[in-house]
N, C-alpha and C. Protein backbone atom coordinates (compact mmCIF):
# COMPACT_ATOMS: atom_id res chain seq x y z
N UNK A 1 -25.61 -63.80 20.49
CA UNK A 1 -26.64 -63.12 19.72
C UNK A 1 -27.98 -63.38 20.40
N UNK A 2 -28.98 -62.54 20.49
CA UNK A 2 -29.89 -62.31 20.92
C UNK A 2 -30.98 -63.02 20.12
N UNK A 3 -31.76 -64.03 20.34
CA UNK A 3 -32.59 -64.80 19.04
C UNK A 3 -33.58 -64.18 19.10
N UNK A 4 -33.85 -63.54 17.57
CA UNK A 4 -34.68 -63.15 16.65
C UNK A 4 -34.63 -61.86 16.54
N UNK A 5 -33.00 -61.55 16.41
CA UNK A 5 -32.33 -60.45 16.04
C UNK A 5 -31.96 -60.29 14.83
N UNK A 6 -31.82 -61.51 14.40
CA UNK A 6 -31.03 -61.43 12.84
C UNK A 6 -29.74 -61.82 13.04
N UNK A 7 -29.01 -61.59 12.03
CA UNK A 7 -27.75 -61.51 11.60
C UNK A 7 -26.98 -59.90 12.26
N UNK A 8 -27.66 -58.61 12.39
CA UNK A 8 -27.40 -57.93 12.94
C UNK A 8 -27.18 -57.43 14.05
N UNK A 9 -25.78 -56.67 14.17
CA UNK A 9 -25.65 -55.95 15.56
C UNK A 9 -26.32 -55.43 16.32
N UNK A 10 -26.57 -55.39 17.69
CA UNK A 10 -27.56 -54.09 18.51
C UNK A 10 -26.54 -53.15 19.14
N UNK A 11 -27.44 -51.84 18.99
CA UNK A 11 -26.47 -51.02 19.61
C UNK A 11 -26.34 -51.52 20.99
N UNK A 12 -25.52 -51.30 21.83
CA UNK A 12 -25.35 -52.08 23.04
C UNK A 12 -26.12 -51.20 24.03
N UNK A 13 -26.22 -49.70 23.70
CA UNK A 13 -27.12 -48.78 24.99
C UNK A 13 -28.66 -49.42 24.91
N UNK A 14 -28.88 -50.01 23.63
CA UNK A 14 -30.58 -50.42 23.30
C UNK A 14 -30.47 -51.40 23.95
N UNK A 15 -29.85 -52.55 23.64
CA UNK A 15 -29.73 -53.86 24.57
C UNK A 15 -29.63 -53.94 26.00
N UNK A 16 -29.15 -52.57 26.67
CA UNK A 16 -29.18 -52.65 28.16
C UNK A 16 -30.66 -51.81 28.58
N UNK A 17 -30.88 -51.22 27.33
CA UNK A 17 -32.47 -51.13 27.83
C UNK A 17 -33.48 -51.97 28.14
N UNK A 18 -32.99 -52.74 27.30
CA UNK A 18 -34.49 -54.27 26.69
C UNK A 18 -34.31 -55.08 28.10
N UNK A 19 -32.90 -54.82 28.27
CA UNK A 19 -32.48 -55.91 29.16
C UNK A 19 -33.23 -55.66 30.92
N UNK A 20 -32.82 -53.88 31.03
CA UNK A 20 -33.09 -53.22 32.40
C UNK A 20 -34.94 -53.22 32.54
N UNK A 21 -35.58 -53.34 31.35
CA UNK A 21 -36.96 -53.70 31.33
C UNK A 21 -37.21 -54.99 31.54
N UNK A 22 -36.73 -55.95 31.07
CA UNK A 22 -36.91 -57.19 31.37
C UNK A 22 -36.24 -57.59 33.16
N UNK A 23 -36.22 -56.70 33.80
CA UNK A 23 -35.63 -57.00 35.00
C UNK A 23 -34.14 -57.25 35.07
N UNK A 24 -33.42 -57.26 34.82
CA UNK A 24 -32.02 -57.36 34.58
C UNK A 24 -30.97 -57.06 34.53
N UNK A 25 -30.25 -56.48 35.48
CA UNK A 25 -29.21 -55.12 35.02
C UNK A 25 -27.89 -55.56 35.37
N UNK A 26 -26.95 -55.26 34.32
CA UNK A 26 -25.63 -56.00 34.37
C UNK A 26 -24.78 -54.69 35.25
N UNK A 27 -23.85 -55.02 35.93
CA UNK A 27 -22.41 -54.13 35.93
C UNK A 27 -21.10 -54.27 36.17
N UNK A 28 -20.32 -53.35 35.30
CA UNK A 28 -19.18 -54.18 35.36
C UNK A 28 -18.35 -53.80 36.66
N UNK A 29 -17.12 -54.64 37.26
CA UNK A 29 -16.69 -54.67 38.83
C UNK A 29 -15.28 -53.80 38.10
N UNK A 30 -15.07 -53.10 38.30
CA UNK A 30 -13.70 -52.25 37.71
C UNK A 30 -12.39 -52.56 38.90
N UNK A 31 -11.34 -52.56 38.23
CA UNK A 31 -10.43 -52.44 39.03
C UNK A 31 -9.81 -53.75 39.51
N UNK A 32 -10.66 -55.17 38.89
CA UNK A 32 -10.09 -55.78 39.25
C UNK A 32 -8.72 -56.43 38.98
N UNK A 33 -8.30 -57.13 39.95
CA UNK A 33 -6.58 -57.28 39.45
C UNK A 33 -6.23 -58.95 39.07
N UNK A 34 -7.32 -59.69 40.06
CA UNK A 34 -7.14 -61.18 40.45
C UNK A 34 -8.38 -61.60 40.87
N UNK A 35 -8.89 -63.30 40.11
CA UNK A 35 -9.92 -63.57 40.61
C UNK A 35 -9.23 -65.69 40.52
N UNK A 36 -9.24 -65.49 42.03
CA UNK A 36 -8.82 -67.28 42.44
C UNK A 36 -10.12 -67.85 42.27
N UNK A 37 -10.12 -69.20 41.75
CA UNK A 37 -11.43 -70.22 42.15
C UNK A 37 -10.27 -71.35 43.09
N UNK A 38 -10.65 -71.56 44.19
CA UNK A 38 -10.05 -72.98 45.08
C UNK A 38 -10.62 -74.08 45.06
N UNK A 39 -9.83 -75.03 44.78
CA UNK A 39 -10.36 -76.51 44.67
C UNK A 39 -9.73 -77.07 45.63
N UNK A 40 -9.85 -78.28 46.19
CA UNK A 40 -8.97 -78.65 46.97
C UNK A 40 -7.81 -79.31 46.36
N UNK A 41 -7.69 -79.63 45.59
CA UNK A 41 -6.06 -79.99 44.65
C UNK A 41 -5.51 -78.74 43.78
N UNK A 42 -6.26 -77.37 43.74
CA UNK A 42 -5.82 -76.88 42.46
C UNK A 42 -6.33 -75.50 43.00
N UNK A 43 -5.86 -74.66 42.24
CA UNK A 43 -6.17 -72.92 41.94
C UNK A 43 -6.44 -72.77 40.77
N UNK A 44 -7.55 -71.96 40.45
CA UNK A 44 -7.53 -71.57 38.87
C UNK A 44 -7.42 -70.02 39.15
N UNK A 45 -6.20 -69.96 38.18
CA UNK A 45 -6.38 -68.58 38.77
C UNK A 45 -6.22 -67.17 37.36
N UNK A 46 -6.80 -66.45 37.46
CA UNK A 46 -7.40 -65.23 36.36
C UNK A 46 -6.22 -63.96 36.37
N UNK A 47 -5.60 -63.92 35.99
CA UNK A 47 -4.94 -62.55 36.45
C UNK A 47 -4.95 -61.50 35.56
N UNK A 48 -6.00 -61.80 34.17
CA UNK A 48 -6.67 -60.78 33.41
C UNK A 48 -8.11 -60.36 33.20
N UNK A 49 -8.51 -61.19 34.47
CA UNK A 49 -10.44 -60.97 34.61
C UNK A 49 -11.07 -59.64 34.38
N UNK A 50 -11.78 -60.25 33.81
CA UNK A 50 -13.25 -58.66 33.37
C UNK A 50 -14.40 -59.49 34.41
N UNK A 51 -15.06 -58.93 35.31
CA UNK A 51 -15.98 -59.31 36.15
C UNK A 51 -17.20 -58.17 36.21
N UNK A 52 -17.88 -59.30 35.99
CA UNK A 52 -19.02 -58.42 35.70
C UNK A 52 -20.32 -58.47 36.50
N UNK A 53 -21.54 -58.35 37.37
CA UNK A 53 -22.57 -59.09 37.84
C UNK A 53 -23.73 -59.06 37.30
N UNK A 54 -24.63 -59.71 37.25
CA UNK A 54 -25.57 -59.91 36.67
C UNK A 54 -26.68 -59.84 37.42
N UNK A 55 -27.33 -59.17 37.63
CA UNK A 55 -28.73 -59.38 38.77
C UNK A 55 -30.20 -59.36 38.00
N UNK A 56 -31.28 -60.48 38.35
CA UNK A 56 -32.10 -60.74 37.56
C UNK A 56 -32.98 -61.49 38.89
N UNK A 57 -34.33 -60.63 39.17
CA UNK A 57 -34.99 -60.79 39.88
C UNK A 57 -34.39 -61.24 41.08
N UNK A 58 -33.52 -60.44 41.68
CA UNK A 58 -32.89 -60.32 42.96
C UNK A 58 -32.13 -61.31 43.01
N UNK A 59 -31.40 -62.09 42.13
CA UNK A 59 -30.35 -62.87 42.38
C UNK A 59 -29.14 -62.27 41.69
N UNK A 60 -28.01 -62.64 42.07
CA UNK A 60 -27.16 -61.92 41.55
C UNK A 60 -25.78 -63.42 40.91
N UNK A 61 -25.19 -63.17 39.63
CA UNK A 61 -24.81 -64.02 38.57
C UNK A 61 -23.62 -63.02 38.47
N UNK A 62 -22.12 -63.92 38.98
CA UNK A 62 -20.88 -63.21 38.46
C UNK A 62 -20.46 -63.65 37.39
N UNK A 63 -19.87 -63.49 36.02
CA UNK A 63 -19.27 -63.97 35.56
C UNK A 63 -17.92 -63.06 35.13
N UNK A 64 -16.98 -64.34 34.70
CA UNK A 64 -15.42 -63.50 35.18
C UNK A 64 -14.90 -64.52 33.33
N UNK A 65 -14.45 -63.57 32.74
CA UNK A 65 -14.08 -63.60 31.55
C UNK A 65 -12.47 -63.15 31.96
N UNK A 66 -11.74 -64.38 31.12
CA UNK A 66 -10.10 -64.25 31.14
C UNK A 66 -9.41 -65.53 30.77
N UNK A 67 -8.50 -65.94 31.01
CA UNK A 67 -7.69 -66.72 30.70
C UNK A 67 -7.11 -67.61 32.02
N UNK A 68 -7.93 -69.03 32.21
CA UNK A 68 -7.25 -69.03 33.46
C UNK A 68 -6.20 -69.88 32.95
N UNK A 69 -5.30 -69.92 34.46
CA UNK A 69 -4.43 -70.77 34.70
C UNK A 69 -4.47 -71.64 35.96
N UNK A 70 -4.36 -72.70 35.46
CA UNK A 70 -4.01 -73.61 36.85
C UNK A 70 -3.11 -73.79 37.42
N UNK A 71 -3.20 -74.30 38.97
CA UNK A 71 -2.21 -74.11 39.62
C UNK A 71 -2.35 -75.07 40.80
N UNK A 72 -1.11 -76.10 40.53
CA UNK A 72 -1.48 -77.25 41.98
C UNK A 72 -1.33 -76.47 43.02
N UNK A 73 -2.21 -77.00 44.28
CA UNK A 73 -2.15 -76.25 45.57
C UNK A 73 -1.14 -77.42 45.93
N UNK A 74 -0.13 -77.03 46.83
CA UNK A 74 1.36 -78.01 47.92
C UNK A 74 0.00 -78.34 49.04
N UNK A 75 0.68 -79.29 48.86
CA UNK A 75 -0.17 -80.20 50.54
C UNK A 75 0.76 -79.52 51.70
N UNK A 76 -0.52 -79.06 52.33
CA UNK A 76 0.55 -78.83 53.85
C UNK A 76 0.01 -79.79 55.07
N UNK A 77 1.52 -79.77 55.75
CA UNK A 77 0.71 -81.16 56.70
C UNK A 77 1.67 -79.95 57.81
N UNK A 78 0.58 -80.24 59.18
CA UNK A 78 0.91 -79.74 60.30
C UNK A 78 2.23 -80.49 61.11
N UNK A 79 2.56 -79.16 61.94
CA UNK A 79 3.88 -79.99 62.11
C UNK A 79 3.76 -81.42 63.12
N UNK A 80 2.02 -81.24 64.37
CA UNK A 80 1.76 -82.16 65.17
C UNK A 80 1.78 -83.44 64.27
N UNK A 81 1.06 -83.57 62.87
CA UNK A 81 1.22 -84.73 62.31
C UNK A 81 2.54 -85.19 61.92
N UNK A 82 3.75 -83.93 61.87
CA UNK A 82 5.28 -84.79 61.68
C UNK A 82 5.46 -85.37 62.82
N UNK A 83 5.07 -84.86 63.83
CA UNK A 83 5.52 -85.35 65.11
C UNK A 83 5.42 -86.62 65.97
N UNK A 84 3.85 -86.76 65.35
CA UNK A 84 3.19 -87.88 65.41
C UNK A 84 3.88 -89.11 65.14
N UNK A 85 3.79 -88.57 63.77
CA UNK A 85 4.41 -89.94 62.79
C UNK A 85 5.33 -90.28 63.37
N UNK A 86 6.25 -89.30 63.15
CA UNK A 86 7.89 -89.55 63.92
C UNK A 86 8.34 -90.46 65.14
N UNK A 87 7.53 -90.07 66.14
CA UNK A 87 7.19 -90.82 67.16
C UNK A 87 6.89 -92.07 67.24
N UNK A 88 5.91 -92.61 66.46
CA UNK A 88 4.92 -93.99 66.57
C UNK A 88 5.74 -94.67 65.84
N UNK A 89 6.67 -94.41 64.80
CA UNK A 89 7.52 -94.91 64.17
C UNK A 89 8.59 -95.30 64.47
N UNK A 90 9.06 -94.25 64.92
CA UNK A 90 10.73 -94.13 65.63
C UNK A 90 11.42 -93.69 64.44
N UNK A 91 11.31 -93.07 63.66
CA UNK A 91 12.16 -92.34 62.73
C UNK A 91 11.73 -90.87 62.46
N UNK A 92 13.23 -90.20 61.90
CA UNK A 92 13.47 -88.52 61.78
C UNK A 92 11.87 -88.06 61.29
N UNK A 93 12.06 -86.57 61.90
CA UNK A 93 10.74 -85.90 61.29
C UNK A 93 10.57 -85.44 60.27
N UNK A 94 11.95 -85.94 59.09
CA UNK A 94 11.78 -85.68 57.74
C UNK A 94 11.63 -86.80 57.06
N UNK A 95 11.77 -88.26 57.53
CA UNK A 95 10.81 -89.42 56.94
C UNK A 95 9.74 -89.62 57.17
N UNK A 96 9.06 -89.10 58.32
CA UNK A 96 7.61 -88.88 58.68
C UNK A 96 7.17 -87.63 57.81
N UNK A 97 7.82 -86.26 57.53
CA UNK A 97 7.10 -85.70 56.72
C UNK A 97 6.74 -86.22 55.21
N UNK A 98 8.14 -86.94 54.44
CA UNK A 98 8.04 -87.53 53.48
C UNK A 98 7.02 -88.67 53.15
N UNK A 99 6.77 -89.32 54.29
CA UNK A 99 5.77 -90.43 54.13
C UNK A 99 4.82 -89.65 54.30
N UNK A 100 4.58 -88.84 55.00
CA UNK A 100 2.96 -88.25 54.94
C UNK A 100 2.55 -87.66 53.38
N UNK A 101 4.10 -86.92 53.25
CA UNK A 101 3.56 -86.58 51.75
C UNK A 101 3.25 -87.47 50.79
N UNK A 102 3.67 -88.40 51.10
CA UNK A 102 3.32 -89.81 50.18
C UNK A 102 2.47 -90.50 50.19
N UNK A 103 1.46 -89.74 51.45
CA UNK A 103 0.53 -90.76 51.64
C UNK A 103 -0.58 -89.51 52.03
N UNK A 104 -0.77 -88.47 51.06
CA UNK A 104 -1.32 -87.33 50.75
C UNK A 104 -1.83 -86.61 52.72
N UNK A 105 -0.96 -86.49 53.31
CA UNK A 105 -1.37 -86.48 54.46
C UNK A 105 -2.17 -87.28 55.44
N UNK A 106 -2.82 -88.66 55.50
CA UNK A 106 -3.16 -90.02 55.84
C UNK A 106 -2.24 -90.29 56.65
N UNK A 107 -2.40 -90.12 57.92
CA UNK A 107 -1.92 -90.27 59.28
C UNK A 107 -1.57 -91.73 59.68
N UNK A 108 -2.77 -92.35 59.50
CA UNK A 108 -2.96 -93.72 59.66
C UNK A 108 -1.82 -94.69 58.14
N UNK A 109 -1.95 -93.90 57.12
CA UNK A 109 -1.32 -94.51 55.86
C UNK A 109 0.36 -94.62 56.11
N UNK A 110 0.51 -93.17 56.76
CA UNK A 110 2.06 -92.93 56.92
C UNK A 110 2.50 -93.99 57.74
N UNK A 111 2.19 -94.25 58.80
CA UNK A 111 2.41 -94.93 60.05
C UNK A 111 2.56 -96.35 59.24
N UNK A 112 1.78 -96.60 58.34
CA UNK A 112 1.85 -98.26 58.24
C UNK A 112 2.64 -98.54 57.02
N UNK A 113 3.45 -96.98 56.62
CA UNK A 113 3.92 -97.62 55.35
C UNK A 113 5.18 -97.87 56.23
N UNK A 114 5.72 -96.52 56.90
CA UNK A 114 6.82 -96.36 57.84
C UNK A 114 6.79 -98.09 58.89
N UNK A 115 6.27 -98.12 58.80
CA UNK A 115 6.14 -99.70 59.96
C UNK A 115 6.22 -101.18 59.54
N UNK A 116 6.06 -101.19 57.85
CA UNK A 116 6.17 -102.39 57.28
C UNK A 116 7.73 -102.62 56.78
């Protein structure tokens, strides 16, 4: 609600007037299907977004209305770091991948768990 509107509705064509005078002009992004945010542990991800932008004295403000969901991102470890491991260790490149995964990809971590 708009303060010192009342309790009452605005028609919404008046409100994008007040608004396009005050510098401000919203629009909505149509068509969209999917909107990811990436974290480095996680995805949030929208797959019913309304996106809209907001521009107000030349900056521009997305906001994305929906329902997210999260989603762990899989650690990927390169295969040079299985190889690595594997090597300095002397064991298969699927206990070196396993220890890396265990040791969130930590090169140096794998090696010394594999070695104790």
């Amino acid at each position: 609600m708009i303060p010192g509107m009342g309790g009452r509705g605005m028609n919404p064509a008046k409100v994008k007037q007040m608004m396009k005078q005050m510098g401000i002009n919203i629009d909505q992004i149509e068509g969209v299907e999917q909107v990811i945010i990436r974290t480095a542990d996680k995805d949030i991800v929208f797959n019913d977004a309304d996106v809209s932008i907001m521009n107000a004295q030349g900056v521009d403000t997305y906001q994305v209305v929906g329902t997210p969901e999260e989603v762990l991102r899989e650690l990927v470890i390169p295969e040079d770091d299985v190889r690595l491991v594997a090597e300095q260790t002397g064991v298969s490149e699927e206990a070196a991948l396993e220890s890396l995964k265990s040791a969130n990809g930590d090169l140096a971590e794998a090696i010394l768990a594999l070695s104790s």
